[in-house]
PDB file of N, CA and C in Angstrom:
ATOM      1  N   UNK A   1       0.856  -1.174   0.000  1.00  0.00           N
ATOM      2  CA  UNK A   1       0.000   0.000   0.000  1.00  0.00           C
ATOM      3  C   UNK A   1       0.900   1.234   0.000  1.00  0.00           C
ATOM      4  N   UNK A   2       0.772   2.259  -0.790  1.00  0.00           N
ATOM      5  CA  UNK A   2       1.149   3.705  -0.954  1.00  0.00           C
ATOM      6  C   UNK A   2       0.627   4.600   0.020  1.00  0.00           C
ATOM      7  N   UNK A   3       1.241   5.697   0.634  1.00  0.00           N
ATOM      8  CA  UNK A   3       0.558   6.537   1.538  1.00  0.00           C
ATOM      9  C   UNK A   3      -0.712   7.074   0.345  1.00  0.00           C
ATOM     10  N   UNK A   4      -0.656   7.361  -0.958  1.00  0.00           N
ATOM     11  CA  UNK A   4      -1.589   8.152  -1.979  1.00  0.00           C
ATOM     12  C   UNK A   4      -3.185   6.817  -1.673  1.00  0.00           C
ATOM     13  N   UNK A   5      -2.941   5.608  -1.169  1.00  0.00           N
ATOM     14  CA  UNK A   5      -3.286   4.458  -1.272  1.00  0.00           C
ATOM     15  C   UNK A   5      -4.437   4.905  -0.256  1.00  0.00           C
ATOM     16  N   UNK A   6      -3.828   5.075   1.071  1.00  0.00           N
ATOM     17  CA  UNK A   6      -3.997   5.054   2.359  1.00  0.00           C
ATOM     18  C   UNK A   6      -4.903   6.621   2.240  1.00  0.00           C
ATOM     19  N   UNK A   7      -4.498   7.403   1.647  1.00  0.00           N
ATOM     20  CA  UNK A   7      -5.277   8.580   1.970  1.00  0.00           C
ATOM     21  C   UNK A   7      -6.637   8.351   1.465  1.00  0.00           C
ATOM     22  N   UNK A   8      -6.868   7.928  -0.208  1.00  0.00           N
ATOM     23  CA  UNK A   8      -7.389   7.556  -0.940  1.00  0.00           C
ATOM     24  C   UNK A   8      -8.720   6.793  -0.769  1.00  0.00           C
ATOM     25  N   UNK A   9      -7.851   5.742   0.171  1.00  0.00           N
ATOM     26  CA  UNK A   9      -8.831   5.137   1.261  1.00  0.00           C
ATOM     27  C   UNK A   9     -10.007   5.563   2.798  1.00  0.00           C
ATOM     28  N   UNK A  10      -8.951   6.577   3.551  1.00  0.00           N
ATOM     29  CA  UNK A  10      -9.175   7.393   4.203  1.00  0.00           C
ATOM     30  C   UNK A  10     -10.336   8.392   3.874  1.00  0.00           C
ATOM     31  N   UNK A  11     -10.398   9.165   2.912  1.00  0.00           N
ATOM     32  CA  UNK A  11     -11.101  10.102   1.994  1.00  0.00           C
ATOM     33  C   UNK A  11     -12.384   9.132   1.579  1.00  0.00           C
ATOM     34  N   UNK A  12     -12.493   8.421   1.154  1.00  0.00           N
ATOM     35  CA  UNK A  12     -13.812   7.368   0.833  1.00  0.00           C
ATOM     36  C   UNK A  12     -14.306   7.200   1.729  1.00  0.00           C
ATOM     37  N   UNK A  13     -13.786   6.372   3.219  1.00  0.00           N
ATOM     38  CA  UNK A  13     -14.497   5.727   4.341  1.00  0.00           C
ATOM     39  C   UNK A  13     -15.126   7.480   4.817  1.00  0.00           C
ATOM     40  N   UNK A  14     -14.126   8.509   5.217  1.00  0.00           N
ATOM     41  CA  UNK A  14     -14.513   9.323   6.254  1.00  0.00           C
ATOM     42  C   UNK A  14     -15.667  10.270   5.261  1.00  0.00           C
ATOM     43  N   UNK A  15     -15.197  10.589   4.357  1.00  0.00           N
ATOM     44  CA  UNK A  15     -15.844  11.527   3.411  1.00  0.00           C
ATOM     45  C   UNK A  15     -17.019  11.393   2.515  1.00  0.00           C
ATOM     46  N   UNK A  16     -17.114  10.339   1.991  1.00  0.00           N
ATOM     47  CA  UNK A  16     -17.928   9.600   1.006  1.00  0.00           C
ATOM     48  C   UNK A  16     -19.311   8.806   2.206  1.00  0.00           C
ATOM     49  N   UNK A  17     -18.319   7.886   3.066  1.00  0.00           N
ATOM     50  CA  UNK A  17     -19.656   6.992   3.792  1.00  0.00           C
ATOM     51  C   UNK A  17     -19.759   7.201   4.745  1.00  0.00           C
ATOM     52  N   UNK A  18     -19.193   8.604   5.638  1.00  0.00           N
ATOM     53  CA  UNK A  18     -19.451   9.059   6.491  1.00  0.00           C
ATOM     54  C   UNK A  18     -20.524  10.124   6.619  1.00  0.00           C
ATOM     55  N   UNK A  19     -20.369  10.748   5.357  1.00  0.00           N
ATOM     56  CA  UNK A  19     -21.328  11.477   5.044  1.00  0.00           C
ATOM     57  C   UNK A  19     -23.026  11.115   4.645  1.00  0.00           C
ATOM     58  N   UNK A  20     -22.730  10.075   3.684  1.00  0.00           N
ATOM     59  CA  UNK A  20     -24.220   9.657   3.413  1.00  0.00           C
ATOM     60  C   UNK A  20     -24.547   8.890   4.921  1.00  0.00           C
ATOM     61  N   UNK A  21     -23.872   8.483   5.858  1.00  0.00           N
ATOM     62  CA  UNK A  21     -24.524   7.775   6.957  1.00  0.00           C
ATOM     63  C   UNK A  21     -25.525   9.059   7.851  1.00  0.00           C
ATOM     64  N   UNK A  22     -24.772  10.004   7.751  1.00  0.00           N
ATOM     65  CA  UNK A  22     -25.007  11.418   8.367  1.00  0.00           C
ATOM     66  C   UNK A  22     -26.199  11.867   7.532  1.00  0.00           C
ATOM     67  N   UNK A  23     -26.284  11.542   6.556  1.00  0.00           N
ATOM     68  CA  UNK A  23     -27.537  11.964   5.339  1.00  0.00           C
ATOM     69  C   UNK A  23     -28.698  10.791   5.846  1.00  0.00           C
ATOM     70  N   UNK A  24     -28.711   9.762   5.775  1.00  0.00           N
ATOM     71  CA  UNK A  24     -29.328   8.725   6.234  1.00  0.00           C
ATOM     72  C   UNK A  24     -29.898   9.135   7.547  1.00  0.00           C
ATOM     73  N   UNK A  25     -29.290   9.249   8.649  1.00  0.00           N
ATOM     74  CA  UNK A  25     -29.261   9.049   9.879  1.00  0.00           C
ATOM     75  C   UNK A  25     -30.317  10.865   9.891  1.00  0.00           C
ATOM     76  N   UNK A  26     -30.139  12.165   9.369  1.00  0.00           N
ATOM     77  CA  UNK A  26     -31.000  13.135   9.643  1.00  0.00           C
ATOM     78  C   UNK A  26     -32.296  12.850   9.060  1.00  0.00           C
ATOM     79  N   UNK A  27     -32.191  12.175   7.621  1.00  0.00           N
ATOM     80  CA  UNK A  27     -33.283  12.155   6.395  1.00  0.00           C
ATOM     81  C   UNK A  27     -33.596  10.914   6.107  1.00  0.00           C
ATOM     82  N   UNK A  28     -32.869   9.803   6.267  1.00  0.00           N
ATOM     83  CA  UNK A  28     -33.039   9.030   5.719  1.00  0.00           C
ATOM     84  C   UNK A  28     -34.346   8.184   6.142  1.00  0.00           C
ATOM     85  N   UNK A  29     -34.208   6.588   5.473  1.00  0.00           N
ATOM     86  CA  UNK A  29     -35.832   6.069   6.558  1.00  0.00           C
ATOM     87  C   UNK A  29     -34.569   5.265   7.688  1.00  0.00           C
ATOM     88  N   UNK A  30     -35.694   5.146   8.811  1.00  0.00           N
ATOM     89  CA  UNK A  30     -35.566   4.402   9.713  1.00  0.00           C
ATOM     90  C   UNK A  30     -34.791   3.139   9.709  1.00  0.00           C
ATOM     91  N   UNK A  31     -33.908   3.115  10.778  1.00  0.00           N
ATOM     92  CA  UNK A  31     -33.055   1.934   9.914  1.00  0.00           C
ATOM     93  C   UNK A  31     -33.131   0.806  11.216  1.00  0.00           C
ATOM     94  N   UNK A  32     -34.266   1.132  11.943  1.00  0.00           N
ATOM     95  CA  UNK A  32     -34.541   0.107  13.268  1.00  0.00           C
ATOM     96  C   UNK A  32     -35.829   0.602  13.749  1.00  0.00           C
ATOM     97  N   UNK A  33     -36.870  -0.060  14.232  1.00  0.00           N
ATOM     98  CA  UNK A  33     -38.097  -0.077  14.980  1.00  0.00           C
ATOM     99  C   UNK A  33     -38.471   0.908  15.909  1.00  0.00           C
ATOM    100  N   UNK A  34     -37.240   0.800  16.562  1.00  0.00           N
ATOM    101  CA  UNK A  34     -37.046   1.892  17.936  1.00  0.00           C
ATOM    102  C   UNK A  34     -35.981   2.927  17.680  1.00  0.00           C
ATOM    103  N   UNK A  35     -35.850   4.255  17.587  1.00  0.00           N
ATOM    104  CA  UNK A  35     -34.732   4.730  17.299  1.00  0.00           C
ATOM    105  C   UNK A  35     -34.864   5.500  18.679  1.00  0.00           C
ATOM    106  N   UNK A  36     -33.286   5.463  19.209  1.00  0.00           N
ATOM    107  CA  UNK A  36     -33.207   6.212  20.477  1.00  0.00           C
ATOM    108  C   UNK A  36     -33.240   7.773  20.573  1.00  0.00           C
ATOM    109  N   UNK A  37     -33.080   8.463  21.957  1.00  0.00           N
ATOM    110  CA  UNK A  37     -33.782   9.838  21.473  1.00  0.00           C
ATOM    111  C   UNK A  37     -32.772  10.879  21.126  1.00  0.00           C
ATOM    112  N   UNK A  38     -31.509  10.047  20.974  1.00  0.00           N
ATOM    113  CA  UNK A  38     -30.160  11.149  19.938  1.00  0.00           C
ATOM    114  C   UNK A  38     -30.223  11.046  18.566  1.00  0.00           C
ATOM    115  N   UNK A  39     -31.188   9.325  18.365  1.00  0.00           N
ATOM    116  CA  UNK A  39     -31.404   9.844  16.722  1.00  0.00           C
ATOM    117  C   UNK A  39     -32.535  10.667  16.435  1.00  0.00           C
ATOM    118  N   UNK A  40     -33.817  10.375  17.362  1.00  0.00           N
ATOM    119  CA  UNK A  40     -35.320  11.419  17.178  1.00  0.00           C
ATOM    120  C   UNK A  40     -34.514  12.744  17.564  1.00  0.00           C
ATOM    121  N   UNK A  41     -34.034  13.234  18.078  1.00  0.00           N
ATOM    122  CA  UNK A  41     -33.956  14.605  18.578  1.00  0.00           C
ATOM    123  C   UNK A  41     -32.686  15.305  17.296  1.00  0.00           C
ATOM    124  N   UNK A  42     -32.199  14.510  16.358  1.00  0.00           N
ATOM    125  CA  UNK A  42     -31.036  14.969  15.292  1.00  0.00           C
ATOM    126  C   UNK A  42     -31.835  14.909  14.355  1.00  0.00           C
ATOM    127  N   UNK A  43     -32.967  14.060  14.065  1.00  0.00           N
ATOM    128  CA  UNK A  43     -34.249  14.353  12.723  1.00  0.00           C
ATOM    129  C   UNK A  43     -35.364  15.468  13.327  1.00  0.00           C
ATOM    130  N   UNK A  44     -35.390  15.608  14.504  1.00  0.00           N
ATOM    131  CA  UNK A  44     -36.474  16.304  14.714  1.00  0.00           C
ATOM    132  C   UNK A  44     -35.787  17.921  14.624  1.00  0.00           C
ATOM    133  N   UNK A  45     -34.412  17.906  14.978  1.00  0.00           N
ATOM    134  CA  UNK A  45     -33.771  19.498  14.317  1.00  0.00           C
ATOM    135  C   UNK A  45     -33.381  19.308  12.716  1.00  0.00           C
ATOM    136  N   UNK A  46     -33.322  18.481  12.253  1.00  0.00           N
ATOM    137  CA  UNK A  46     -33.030  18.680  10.914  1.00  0.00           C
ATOM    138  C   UNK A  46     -34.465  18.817  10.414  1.00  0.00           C
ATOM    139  N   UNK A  47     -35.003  18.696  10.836  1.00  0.00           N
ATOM    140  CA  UNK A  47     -36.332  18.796   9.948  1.00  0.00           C
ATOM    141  C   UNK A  47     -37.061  19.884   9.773  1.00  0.00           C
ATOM    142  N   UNK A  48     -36.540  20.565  10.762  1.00  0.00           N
ATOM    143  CA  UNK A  48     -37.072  21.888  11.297  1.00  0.00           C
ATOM    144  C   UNK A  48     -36.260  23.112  10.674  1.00  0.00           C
ATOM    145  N   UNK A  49     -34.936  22.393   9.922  1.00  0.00           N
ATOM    146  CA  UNK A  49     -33.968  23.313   9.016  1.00  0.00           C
ATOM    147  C   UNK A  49     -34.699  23.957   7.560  1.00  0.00           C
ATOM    148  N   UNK A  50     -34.419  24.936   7.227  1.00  0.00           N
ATOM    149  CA  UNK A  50     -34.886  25.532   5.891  1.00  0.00           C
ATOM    150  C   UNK A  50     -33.514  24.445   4.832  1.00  0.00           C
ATOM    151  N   UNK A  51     -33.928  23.575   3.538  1.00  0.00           N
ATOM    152  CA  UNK A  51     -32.958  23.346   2.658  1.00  0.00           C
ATOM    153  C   UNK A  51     -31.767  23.815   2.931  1.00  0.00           C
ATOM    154  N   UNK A  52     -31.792  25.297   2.581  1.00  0.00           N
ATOM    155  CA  UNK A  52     -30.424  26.128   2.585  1.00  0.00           C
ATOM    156  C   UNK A  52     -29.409  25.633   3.936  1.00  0.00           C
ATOM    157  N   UNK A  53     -30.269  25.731   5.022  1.00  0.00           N
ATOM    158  CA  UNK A  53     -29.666  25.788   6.673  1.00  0.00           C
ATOM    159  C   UNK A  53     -29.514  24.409   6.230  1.00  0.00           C
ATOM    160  N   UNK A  54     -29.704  22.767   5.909  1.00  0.00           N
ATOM    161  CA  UNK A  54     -29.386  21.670   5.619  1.00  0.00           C
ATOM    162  C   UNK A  54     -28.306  21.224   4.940  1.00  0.00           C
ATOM    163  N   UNK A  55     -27.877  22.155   4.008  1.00  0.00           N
ATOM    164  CA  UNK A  55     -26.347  21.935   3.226  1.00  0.00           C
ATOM    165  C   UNK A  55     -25.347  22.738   4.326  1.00  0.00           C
ATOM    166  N   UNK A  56     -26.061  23.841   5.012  1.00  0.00           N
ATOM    167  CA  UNK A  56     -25.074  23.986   6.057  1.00  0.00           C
ATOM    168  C   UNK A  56     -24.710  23.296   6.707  1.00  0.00           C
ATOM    169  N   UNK A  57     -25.351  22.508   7.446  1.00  0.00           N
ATOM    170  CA  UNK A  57     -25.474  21.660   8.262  1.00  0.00           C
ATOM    171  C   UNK A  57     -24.242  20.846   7.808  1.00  0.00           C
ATOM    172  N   UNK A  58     -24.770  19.996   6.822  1.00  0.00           N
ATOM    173  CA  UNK A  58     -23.485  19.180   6.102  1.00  0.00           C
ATOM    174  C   UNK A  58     -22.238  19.468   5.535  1.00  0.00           C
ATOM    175  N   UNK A  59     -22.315  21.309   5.245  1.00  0.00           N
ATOM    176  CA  UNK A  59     -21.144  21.736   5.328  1.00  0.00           C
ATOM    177  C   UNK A  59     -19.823  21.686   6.364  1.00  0.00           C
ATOM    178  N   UNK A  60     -21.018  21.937   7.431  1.00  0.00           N
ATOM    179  CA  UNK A  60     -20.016  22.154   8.757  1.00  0.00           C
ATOM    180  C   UNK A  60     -19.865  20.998   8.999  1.00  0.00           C
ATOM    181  N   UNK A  61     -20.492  19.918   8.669  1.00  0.00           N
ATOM    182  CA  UNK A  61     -20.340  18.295   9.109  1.00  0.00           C
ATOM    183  C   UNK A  61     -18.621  17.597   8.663  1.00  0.00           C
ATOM    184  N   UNK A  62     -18.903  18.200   7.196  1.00  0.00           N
ATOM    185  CA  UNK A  62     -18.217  17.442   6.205  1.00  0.00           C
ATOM    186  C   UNK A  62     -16.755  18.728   6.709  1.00  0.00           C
ATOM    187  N   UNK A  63     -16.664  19.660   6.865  1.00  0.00           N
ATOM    188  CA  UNK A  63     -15.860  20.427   7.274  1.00  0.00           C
ATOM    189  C   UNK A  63     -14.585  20.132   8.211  1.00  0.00           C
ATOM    190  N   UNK A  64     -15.535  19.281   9.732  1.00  0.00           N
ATOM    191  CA  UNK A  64     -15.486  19.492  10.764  1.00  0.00           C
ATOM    192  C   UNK A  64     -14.531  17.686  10.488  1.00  0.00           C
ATOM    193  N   UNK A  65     -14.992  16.962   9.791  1.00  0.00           N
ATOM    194  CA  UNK A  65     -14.311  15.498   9.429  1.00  0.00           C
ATOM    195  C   UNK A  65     -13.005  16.001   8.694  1.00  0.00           C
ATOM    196  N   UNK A  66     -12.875  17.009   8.160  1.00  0.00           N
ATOM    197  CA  UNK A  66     -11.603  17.185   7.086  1.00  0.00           C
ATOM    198  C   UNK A  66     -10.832  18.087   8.183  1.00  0.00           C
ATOM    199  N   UNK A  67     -11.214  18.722   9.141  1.00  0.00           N
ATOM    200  CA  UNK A  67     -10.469  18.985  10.014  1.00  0.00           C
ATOM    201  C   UNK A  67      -9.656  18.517  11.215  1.00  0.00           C
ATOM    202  N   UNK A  68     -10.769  17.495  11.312  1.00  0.00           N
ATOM    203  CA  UNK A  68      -9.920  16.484  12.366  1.00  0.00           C
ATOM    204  C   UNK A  68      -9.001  15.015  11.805  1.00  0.00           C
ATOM    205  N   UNK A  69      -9.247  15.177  10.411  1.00  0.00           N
ATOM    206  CA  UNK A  69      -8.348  14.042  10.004  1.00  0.00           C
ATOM    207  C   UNK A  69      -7.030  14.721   9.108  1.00  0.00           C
ATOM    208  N   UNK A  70      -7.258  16.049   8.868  1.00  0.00           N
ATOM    209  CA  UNK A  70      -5.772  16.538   9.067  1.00  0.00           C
ATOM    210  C   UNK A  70      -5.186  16.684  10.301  1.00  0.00           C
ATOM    211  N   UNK A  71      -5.213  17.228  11.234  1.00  0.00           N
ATOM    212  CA  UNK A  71      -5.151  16.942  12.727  1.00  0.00           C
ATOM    213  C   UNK A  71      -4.189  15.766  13.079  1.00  0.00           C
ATOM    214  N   UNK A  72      -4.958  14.499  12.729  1.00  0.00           N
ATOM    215  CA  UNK A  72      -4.754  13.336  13.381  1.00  0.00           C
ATOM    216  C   UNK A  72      -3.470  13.071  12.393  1.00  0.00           C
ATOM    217  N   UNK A  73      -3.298  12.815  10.911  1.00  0.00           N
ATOM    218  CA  UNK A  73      -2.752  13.105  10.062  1.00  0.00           C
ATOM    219  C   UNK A  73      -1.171  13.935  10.219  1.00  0.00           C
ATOM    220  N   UNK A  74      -1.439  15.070  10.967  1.00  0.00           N
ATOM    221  CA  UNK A  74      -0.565  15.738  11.521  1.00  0.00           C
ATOM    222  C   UNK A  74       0.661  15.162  12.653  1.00  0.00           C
ATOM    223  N   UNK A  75      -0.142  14.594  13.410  1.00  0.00           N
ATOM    224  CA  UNK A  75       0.195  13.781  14.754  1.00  0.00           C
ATOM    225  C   UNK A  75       1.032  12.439  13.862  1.00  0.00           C
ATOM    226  N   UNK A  76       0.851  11.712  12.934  1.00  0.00           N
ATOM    227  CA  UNK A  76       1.023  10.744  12.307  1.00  0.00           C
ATOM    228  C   UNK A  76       2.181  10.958  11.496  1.00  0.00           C
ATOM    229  N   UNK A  77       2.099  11.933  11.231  1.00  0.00           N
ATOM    230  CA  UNK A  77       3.790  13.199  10.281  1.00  0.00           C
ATOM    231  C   UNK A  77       4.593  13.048  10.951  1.00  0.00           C
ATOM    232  N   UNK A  78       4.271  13.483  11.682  1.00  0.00           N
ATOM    233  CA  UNK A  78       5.920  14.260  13.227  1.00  0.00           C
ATOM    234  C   UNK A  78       5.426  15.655  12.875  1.00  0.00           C
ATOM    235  N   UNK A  79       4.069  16.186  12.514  1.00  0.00           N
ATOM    236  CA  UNK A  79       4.345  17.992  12.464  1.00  0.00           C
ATOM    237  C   UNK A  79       3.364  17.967  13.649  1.00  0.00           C
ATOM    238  N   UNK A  80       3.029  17.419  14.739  1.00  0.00           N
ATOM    239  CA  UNK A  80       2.486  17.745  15.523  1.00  0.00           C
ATOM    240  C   UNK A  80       2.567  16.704  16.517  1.00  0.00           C
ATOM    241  N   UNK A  81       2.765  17.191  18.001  1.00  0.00           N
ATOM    242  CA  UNK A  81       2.672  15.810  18.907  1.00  0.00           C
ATOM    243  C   UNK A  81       2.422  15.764  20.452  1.00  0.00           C
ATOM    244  N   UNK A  82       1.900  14.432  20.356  1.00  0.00           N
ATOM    245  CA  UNK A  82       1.013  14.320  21.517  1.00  0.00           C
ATOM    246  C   UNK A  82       1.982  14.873  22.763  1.00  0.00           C
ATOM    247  N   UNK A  83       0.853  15.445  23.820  1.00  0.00           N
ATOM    248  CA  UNK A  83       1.476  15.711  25.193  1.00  0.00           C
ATOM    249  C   UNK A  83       2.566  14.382  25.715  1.00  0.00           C
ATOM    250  N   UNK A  84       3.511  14.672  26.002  1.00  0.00           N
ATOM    251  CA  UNK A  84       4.269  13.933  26.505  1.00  0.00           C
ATOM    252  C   UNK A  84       5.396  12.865  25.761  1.00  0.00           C
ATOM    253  N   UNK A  85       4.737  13.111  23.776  1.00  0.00           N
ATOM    254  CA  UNK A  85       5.742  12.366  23.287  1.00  0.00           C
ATOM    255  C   UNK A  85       6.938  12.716  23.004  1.00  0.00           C
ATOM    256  N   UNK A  86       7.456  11.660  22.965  1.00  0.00           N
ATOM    257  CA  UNK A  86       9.517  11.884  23.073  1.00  0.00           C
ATOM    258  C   UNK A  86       9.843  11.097  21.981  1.00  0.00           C
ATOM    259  N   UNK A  87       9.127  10.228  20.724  1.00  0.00           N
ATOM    260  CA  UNK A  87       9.632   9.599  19.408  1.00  0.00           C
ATOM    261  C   UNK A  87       8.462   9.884  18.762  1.00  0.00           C
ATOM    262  N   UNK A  88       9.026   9.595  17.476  1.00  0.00           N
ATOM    263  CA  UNK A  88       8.218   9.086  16.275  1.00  0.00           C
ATOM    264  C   UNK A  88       7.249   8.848  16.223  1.00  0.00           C
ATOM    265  N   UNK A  89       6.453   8.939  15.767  1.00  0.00           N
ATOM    266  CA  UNK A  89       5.521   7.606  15.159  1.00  0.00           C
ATOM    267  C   UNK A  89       5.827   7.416  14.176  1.00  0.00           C
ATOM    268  N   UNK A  90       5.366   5.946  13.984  1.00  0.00           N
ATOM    269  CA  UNK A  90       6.027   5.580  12.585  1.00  0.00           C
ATOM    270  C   UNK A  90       4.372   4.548  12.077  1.00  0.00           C
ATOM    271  N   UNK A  91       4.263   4.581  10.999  1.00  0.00           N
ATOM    272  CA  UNK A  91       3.032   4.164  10.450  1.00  0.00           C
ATOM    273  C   UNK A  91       3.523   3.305   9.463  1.00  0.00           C
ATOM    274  N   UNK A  92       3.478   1.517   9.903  1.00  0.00           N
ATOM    275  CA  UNK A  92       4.012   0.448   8.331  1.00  0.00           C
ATOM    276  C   UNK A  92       2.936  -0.499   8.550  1.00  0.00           C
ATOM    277  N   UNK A  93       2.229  -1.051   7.042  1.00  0.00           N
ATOM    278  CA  UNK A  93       1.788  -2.166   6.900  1.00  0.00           C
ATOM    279  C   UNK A  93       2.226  -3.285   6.780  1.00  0.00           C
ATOM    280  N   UNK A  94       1.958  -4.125   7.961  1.00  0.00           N
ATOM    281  CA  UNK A  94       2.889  -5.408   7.781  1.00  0.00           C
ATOM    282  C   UNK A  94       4.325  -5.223   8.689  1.00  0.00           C
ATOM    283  N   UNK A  95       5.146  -6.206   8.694  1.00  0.00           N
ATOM    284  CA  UNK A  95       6.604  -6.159   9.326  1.00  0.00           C
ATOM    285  C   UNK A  95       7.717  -5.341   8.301  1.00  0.00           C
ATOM    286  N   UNK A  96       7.449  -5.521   7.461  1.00  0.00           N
ATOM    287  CA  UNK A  96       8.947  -4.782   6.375  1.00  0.00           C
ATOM    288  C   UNK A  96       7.996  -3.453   5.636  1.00  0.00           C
ATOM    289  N   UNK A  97       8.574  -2.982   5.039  1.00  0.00           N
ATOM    290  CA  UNK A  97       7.881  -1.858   4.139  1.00  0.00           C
ATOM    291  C   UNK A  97       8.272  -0.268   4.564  1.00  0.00           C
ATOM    292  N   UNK A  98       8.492   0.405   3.518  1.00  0.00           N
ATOM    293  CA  UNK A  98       8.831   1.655   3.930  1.00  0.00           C
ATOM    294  C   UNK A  98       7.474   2.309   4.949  1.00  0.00           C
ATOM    295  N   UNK A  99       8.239   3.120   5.833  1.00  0.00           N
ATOM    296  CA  UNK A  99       6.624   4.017   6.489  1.00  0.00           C
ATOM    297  C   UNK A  99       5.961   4.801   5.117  1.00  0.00           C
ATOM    298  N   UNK A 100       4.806   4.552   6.055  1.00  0.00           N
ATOM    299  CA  UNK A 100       3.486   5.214   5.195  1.00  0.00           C
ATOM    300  C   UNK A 100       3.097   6.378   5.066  1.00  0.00           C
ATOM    301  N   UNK A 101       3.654   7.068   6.946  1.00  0.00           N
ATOM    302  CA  UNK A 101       3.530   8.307   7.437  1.00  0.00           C
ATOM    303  C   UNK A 101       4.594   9.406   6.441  1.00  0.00           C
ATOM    304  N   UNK A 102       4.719  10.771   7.006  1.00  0.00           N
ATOM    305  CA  UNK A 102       5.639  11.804   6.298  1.00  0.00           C
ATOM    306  C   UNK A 102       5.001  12.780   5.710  1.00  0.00           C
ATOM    307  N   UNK A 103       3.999  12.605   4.998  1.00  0.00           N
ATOM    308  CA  UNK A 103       3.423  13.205   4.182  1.00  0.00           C
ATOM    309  C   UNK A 103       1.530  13.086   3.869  1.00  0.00           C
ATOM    310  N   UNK A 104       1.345  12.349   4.805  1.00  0.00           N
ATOM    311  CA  UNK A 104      -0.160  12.313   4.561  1.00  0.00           C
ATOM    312  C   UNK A 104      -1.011  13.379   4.988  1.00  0.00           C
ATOM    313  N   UNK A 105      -0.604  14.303   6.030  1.00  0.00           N
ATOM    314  CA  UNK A 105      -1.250  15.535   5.620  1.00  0.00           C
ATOM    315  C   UNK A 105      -1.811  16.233   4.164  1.00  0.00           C
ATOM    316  N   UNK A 106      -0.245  16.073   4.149  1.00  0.00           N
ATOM    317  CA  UNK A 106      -0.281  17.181   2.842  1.00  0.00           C
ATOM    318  C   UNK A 106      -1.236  16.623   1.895  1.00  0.00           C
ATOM    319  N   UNK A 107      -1.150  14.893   1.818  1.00  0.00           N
ATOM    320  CA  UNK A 107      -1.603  14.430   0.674  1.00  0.00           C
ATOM    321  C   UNK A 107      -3.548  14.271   0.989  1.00  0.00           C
ATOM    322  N   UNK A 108      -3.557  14.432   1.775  1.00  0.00           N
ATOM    323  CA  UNK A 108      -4.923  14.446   2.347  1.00  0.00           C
ATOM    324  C   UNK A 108      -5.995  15.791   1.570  1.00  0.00           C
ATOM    325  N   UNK A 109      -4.906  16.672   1.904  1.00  0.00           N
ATOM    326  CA  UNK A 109      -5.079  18.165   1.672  1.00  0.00           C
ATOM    327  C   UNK A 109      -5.328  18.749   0.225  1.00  0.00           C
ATOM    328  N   UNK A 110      -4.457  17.722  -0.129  1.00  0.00           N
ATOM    329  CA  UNK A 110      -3.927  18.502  -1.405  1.00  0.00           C
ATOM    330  C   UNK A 110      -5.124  17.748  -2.411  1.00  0.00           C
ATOM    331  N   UNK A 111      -5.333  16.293  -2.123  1.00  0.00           N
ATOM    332  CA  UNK A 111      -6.650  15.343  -2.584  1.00  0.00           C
ATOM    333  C   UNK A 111      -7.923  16.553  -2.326  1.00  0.00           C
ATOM    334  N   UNK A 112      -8.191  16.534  -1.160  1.00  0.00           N
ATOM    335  CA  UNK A 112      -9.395  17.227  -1.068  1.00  0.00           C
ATOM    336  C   UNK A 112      -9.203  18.323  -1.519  1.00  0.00           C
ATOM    337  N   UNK A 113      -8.361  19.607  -1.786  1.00  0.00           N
ATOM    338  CA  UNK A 113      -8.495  20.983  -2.973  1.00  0.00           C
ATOM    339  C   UNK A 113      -8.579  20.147  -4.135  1.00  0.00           C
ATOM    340  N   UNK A 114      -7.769  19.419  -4.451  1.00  0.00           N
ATOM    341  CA  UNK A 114      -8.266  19.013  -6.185  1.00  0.00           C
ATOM    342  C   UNK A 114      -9.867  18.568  -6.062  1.00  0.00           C
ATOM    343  N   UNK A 115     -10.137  17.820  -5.201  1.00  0.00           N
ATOM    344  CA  UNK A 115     -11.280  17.589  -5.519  1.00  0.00           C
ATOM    345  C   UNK A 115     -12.329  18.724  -5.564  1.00  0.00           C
ATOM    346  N   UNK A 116     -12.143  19.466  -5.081  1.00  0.00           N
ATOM    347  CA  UNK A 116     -12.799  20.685  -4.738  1.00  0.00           C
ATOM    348  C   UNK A 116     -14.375  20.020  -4.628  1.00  0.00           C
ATOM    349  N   UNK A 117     -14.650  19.302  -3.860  1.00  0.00           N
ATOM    350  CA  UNK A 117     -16.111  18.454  -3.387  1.00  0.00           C
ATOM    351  C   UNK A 117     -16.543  19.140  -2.329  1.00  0.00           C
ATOM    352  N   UNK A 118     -17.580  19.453  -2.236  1.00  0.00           N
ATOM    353  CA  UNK A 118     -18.805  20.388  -1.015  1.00  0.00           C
ATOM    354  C   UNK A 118     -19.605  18.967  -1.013  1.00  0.00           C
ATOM    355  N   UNK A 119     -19.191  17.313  -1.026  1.00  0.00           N
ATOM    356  CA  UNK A 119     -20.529  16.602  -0.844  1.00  0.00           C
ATOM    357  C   UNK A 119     -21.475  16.916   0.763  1.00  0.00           C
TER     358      UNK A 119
END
């Protein structure tokens, strides 16, 4: 696997099916008999949104995911690090293989401006 691999991947799960779960879960149908009252009380404010205020919504959703997985991303570089760390991290699939880490910020970043996607 390529870090371009790993981001690639990253960007699909968090961005792509994180989002329609979030689309589902305000709008979607019912996906159980009983829904508890953090899912009634997240359809019962989305519902109450004007359209417009609804892409906000998912703006700031989809925003708020591309912010914390550069973040984490960051931590995973060496350009940012946890309270108290004193090494590396190092990110490999498997026992042998070059690290994965170094650059997945950037490449995270630089994926999502090309894509230039508001999903």
């Amino acid at each position: 696997m390529t870090p371009e691999h790993l981001i690639e991947h990253f960007r699909y799960s968090l961005l792509t099916e994180n989002m329609q779960h979030y689309r589902n879960l305000f709008a979607g149908p019912l996906s159980h008999g009983r829904p508890d009252a953090y899912c009634l009380g997240i359809r019962e404010l989305y519902a109450r949104l004007s359209p417009e205020d609804q892409d906000v919504l998912f703006s700031i959703l989809r925003q708020t995911i591309i912010d914390t997985a550069s973040s984490i991303f960051a931590v995973l570089d060496g350009i940012s690090y946890l309270p108290g760390q004193k090494e590396d991290l190092v990110l490999r699939l498997g026992d042998t293989g070059e690290p994965l880490n170094g650059d997945l910020q950037d490449l995270f970043l630089a994926a999502e401006e090309e894509s230039g996607s508001s999903n």
